[in-house]
C-alpha atoms as a PDB file:
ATOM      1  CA  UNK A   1       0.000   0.000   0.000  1.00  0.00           C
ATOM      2  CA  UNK A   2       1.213   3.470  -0.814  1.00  0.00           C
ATOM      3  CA  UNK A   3       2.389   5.791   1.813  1.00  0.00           C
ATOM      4  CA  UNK A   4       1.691   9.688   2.158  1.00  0.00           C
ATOM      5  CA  UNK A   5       2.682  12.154   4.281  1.00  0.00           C
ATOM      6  CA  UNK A   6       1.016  15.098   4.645  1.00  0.00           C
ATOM      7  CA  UNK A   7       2.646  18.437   6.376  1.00  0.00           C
ATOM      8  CA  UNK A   8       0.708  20.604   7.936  1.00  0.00           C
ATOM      9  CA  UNK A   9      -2.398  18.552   7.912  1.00  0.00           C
ATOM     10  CA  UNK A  10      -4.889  19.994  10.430  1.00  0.00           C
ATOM     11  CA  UNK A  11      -5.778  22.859   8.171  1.00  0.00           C
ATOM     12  CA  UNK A  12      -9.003  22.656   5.454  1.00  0.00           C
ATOM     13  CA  UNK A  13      -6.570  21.741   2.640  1.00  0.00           C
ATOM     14  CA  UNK A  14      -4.520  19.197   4.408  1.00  0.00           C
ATOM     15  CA  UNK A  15      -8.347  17.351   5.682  1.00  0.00           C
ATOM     16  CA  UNK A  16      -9.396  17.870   2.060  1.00  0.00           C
ATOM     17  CA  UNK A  17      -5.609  15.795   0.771  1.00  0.00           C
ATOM     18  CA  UNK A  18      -6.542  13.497   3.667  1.00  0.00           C
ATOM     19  CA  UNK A  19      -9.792  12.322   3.034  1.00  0.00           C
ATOM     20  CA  UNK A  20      -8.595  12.321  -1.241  1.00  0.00           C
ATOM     21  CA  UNK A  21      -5.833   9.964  -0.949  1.00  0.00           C
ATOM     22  CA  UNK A  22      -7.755   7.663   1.565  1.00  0.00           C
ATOM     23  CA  UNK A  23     -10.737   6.863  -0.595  1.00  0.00           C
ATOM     24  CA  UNK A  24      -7.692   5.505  -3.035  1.00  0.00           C
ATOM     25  CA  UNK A  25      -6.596   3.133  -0.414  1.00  0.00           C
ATOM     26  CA  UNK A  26      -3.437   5.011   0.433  1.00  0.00           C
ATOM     27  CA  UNK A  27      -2.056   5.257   3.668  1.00  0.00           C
ATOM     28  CA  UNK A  28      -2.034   8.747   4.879  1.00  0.00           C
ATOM     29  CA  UNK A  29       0.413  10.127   7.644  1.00  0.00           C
ATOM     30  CA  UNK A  30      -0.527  13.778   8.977  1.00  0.00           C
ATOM     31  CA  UNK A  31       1.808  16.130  10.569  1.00  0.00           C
ATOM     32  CA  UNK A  32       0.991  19.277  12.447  1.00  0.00           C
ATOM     33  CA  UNK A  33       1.928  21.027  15.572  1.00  0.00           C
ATOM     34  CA  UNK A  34      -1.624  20.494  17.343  1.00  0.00           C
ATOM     35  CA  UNK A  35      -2.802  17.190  18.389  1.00  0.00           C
ATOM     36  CA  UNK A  36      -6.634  19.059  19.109  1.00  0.00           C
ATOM     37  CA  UNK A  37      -6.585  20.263  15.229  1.00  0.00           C
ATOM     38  CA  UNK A  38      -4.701  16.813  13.941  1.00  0.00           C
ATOM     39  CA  UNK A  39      -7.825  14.867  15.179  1.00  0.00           C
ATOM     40  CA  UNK A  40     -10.675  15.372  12.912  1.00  0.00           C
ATOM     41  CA  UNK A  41      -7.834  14.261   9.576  1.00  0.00           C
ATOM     42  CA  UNK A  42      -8.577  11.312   8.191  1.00  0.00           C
ATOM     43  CA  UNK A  43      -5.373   9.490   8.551  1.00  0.00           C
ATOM     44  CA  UNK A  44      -3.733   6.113   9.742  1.00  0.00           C
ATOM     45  CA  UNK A  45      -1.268   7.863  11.670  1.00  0.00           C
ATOM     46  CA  UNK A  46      -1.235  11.639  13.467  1.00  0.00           C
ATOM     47  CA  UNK A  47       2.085  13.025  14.306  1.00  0.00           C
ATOM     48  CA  UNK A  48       2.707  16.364  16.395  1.00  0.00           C
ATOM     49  CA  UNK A  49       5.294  18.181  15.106  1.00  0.00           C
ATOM     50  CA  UNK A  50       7.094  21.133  14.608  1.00  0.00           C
ATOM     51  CA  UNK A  51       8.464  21.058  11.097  1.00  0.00           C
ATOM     52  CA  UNK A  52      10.943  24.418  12.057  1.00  0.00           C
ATOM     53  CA  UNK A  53      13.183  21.541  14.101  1.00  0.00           C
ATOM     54  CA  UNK A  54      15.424  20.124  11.889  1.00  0.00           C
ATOM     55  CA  UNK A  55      16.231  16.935  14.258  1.00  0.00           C
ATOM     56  CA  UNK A  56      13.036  16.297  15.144  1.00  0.00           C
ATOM     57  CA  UNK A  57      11.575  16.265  11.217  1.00  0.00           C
ATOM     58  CA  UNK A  58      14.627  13.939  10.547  1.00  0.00           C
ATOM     59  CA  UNK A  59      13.735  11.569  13.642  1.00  0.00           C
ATOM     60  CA  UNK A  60       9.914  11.641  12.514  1.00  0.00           C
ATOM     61  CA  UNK A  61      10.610  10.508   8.918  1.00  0.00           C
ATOM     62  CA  UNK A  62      13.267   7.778  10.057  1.00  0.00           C
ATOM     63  CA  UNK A  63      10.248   6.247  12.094  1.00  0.00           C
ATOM     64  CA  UNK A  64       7.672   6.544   9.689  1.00  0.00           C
ATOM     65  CA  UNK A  65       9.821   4.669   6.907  1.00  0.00           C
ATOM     66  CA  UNK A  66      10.487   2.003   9.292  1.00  0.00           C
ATOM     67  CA  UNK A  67       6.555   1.335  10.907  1.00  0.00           C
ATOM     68  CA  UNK A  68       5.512   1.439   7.215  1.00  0.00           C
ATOM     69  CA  UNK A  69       8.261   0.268   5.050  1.00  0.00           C
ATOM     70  CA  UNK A  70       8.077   3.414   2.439  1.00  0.00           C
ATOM     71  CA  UNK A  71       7.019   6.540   1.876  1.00  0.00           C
ATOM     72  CA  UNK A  72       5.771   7.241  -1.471  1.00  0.00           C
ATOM     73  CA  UNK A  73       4.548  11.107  -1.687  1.00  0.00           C
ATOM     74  CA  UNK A  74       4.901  14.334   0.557  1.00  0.00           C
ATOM     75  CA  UNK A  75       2.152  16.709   0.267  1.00  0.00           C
ATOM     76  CA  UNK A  76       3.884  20.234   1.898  1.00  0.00           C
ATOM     77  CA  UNK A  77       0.611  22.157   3.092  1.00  0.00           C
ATOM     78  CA  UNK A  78       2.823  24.569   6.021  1.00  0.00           C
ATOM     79  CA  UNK A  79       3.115  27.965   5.357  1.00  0.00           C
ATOM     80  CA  UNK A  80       1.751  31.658   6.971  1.00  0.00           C
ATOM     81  CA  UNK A  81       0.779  34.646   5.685  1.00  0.00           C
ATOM     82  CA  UNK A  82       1.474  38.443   6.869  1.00  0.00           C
ATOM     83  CA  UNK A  83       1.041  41.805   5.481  1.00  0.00           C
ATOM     84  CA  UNK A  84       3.891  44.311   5.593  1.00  0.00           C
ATOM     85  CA  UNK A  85       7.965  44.545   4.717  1.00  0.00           C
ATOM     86  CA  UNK A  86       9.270  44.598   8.293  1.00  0.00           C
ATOM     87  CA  UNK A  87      11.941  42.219   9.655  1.00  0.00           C
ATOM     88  CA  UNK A  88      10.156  40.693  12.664  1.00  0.00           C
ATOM     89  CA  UNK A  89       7.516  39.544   9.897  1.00  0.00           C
ATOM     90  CA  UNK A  90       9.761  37.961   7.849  1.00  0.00           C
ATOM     91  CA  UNK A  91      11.499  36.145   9.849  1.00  0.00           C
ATOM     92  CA  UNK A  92       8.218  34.615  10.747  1.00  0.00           C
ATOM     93  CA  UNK A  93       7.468  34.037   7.311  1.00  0.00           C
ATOM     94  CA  UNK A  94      10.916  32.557   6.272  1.00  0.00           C
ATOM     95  CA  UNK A  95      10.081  30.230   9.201  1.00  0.00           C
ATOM     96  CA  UNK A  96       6.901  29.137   7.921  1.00  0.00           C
ATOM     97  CA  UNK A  97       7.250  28.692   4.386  1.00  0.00           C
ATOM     98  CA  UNK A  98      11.145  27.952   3.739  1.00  0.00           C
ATOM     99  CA  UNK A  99      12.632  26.318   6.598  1.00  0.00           C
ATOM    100  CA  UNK A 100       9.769  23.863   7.364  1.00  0.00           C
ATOM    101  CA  UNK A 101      10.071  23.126   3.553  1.00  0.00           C
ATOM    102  CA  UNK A 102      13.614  22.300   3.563  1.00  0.00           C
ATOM    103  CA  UNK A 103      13.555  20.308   6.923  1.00  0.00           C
ATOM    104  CA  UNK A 104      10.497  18.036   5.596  1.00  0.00           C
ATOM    105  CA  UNK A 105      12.148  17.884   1.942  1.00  0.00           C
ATOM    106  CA  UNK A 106      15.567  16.811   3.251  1.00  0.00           C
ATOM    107  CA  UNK A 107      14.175  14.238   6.020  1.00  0.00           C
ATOM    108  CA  UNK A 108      11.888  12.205   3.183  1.00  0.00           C
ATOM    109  CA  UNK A 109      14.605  12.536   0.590  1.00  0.00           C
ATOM    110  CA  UNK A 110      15.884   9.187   0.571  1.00  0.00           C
ATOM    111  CA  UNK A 111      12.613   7.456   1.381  1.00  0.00           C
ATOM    112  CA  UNK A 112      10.963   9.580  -1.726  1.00  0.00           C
ATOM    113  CA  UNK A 113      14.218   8.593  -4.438  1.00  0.00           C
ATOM    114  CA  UNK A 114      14.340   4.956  -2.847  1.00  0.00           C
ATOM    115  CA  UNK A 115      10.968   4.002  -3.763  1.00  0.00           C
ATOM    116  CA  UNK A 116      11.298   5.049  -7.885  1.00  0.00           C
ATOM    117  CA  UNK A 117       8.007   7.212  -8.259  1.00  0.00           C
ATOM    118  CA  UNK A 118       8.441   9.932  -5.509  1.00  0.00           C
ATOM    119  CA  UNK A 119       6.381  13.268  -5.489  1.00  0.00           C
ATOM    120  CA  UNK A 120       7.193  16.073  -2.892  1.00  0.00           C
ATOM    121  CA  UNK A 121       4.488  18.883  -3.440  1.00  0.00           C
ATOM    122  CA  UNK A 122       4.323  22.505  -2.110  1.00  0.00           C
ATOM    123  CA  UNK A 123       1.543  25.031  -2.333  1.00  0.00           C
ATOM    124  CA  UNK A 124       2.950  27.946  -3.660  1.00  0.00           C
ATOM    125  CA  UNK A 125       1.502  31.320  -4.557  1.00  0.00           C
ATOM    126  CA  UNK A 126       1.067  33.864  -7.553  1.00  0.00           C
ATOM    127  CA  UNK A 127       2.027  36.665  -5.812  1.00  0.00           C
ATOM    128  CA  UNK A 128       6.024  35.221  -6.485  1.00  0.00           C
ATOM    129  CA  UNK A 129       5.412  36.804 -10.058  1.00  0.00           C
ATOM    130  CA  UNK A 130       3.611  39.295  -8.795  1.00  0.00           C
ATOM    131  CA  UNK A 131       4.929  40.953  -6.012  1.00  0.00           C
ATOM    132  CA  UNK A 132       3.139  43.681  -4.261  1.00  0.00           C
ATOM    133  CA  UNK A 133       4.664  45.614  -2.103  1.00  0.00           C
ATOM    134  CA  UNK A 134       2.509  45.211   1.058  1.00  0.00           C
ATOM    135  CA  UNK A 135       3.483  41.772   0.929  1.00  0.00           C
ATOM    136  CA  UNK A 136       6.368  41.909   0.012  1.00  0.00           C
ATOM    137  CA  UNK A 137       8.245  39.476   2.778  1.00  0.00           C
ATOM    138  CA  UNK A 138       5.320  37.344   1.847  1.00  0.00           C
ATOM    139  CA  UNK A 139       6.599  37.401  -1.751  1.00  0.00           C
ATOM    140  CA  UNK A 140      10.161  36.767  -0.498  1.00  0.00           C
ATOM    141  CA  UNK A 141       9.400  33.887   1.373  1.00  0.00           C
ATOM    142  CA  UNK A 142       7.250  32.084  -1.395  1.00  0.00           C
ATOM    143  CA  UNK A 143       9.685  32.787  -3.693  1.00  0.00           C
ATOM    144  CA  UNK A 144      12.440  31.330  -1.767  1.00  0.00           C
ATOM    145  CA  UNK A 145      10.991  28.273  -0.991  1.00  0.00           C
ATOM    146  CA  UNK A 146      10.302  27.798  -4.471  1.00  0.00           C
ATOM    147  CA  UNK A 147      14.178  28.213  -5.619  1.00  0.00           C
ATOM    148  CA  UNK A 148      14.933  25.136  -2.757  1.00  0.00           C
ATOM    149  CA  UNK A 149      12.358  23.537  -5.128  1.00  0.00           C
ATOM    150  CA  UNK A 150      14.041  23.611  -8.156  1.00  0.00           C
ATOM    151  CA  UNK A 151      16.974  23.439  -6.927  1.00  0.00           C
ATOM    152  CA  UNK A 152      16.557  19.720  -5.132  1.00  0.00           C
ATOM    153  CA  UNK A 153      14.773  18.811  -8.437  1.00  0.00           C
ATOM    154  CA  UNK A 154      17.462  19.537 -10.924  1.00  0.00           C
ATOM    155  CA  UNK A 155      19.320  17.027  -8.267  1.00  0.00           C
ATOM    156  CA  UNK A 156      16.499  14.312  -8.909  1.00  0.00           C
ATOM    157  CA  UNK A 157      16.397  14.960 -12.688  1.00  0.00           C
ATOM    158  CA  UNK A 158      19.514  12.710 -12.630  1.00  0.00           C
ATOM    159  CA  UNK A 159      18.186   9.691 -11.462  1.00  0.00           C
ATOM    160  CA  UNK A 160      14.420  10.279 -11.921  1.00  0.00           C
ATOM    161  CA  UNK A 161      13.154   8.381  -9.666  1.00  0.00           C
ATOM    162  CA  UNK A 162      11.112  11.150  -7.533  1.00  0.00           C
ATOM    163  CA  UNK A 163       9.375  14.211  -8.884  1.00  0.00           C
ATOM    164  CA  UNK A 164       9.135  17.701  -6.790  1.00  0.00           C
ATOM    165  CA  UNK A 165       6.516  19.692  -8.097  1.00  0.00           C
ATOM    166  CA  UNK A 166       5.423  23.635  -7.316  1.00  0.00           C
ATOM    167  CA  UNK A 167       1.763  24.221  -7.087  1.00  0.00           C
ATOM    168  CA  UNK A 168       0.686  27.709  -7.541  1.00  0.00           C
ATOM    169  CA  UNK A 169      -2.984  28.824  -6.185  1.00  0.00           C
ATOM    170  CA  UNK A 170      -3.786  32.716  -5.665  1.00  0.00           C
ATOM    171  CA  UNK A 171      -5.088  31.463  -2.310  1.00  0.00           C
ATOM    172  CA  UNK A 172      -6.897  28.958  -1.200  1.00  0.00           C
ATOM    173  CA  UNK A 173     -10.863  28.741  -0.453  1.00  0.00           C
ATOM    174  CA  UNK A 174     -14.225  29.251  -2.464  1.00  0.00           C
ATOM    175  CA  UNK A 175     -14.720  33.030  -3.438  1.00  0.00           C
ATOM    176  CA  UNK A 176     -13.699  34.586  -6.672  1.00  0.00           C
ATOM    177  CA  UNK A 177      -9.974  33.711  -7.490  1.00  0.00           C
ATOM    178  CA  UNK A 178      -9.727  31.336  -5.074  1.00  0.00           C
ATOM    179  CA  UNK A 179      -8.608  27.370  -5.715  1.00  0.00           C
ATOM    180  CA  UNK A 180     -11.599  24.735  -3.817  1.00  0.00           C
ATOM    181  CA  UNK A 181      -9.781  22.451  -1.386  1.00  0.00           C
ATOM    182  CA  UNK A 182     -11.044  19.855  -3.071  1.00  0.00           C
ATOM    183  CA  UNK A 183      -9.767  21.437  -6.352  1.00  0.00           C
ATOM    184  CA  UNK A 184      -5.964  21.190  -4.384  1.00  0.00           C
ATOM    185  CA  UNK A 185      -6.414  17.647  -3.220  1.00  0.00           C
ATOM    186  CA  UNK A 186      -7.522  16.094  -6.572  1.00  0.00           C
ATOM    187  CA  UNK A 187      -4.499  18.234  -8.512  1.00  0.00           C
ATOM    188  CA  UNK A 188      -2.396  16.078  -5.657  1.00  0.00           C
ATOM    189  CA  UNK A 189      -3.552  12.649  -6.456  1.00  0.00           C
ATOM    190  CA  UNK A 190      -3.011  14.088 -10.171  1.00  0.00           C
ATOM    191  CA  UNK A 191       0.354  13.866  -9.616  1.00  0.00           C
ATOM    192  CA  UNK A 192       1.020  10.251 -10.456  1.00  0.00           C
ATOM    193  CA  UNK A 193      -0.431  10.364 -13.782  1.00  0.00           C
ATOM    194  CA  UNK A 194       2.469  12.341 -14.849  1.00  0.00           C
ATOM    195  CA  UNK A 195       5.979  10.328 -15.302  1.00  0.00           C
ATOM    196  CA  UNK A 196       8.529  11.747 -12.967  1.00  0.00           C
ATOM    197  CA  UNK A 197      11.141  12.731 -15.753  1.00  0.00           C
ATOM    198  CA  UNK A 198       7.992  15.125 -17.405  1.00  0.00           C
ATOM    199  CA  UNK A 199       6.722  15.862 -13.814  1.00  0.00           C
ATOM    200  CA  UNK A 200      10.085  17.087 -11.830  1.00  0.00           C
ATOM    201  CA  UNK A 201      10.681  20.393 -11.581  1.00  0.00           C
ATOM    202  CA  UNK A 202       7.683  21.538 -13.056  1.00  0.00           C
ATOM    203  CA  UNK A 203       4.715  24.830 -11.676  1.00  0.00           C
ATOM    204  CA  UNK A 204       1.388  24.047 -11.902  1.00  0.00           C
ATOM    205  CA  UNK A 205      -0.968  26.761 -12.143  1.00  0.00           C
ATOM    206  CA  UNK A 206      -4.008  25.828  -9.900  1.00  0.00           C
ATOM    207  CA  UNK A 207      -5.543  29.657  -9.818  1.00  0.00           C
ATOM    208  CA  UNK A 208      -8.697  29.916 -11.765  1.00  0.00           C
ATOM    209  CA  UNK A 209      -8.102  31.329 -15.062  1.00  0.00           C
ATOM    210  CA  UNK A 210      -9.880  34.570 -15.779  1.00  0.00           C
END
């Protein structure tokens, strides 16, 4: 049986990649820093964790790989937003949305190349193309999270064996301009219809088209 993990999972997208990949049979793992919001997620497995510690992430994916046996897909769903340009803000914001990203991608690395069809996900936003400047450590943030992206896929483009894949969404909800949940999760299990040599590397556009 396939294995995901799903960061940041208490939140109304991770539920919505929860309950998506568990009607296909897969196993799903969900992370998050509050057991009370962790407990609704459809999952096999809830984990509390803080994705900012490096050793802990590391320790967390080692004992996942061995209760399961594999770990086939990471769905990165962590992140904040803030308004504004000042430095208390975005070192907030580099916490959220880069260093959680790097600690998760770097403790499922080997699980994700070992198993020969690997995805690693992250939600992404436009605003990287189009900055603004009230939020523009917001912008920052996104868009450096996206360039550890890229850069650990050119590294997998060698073997391709795993896929890491940006997913861009305006933001996410209903409303005007906004990408469903449910829009998010079934993009997700979309993911392995794609080889990983066509897949890897590449932004998907999720924002509604006007």
């Amino acid at each position: 049986m396939k294995v995901l993990v799903i960061a940041g999972a208490s939140g109304e997208s991770g539920q919505a990649v929860a309950r998506r990949f568990s009607a296909d049979g897969w196993t799903v793992i969900a992370l998050g820093s509050n057991a009370e919001r962790l407990e609704p997620v459809e999952a096999d497995e809830r984990i509390v964790l803080d994705l900012r510690d490096a050793s802990a992430t590391s320790a967390v994916a080692k004992a996942i790989v061995e209760r399961w046996g594999r770990v086939d897909g990471v769905i990165h769903l962590v992140g904040g937003w803030s308004p504004g340009h000042g430095d208390a803000t975005l070192t907030k914001l580099l916490d959220a949305n880069l260093v959680t990203l790097r600690n998760s991608s770097l403790a499922f690395w080997d699980a994700l190349v070992a198993g020969g069809d690997g995805r690693f996900a992250m939600v992404s936003s436009t605003v990287v193309d189009r900055p603004v400047w009230r939020e523009a450590n917001y912008a920052i943030s996104k868009a450096a999270a996206e360039t550890w992206m890229r850069s650990f896929s050119r590294s997998w483009a060698r073997e391709s064996t795993a896929a890491a894949v940006i997913l861009r969404v305006k933001f996410l909800g209903e409303g005007k301009g906004g990408t469903p949940f449910a829009a998010l999760a079934e993009a997700c299990a979309g993911l392995w219809k794609t080889p990983v040599p066509e897949l890897n590397g590449t932004t998907i556009d999720l924002a509604p088209q006007a």
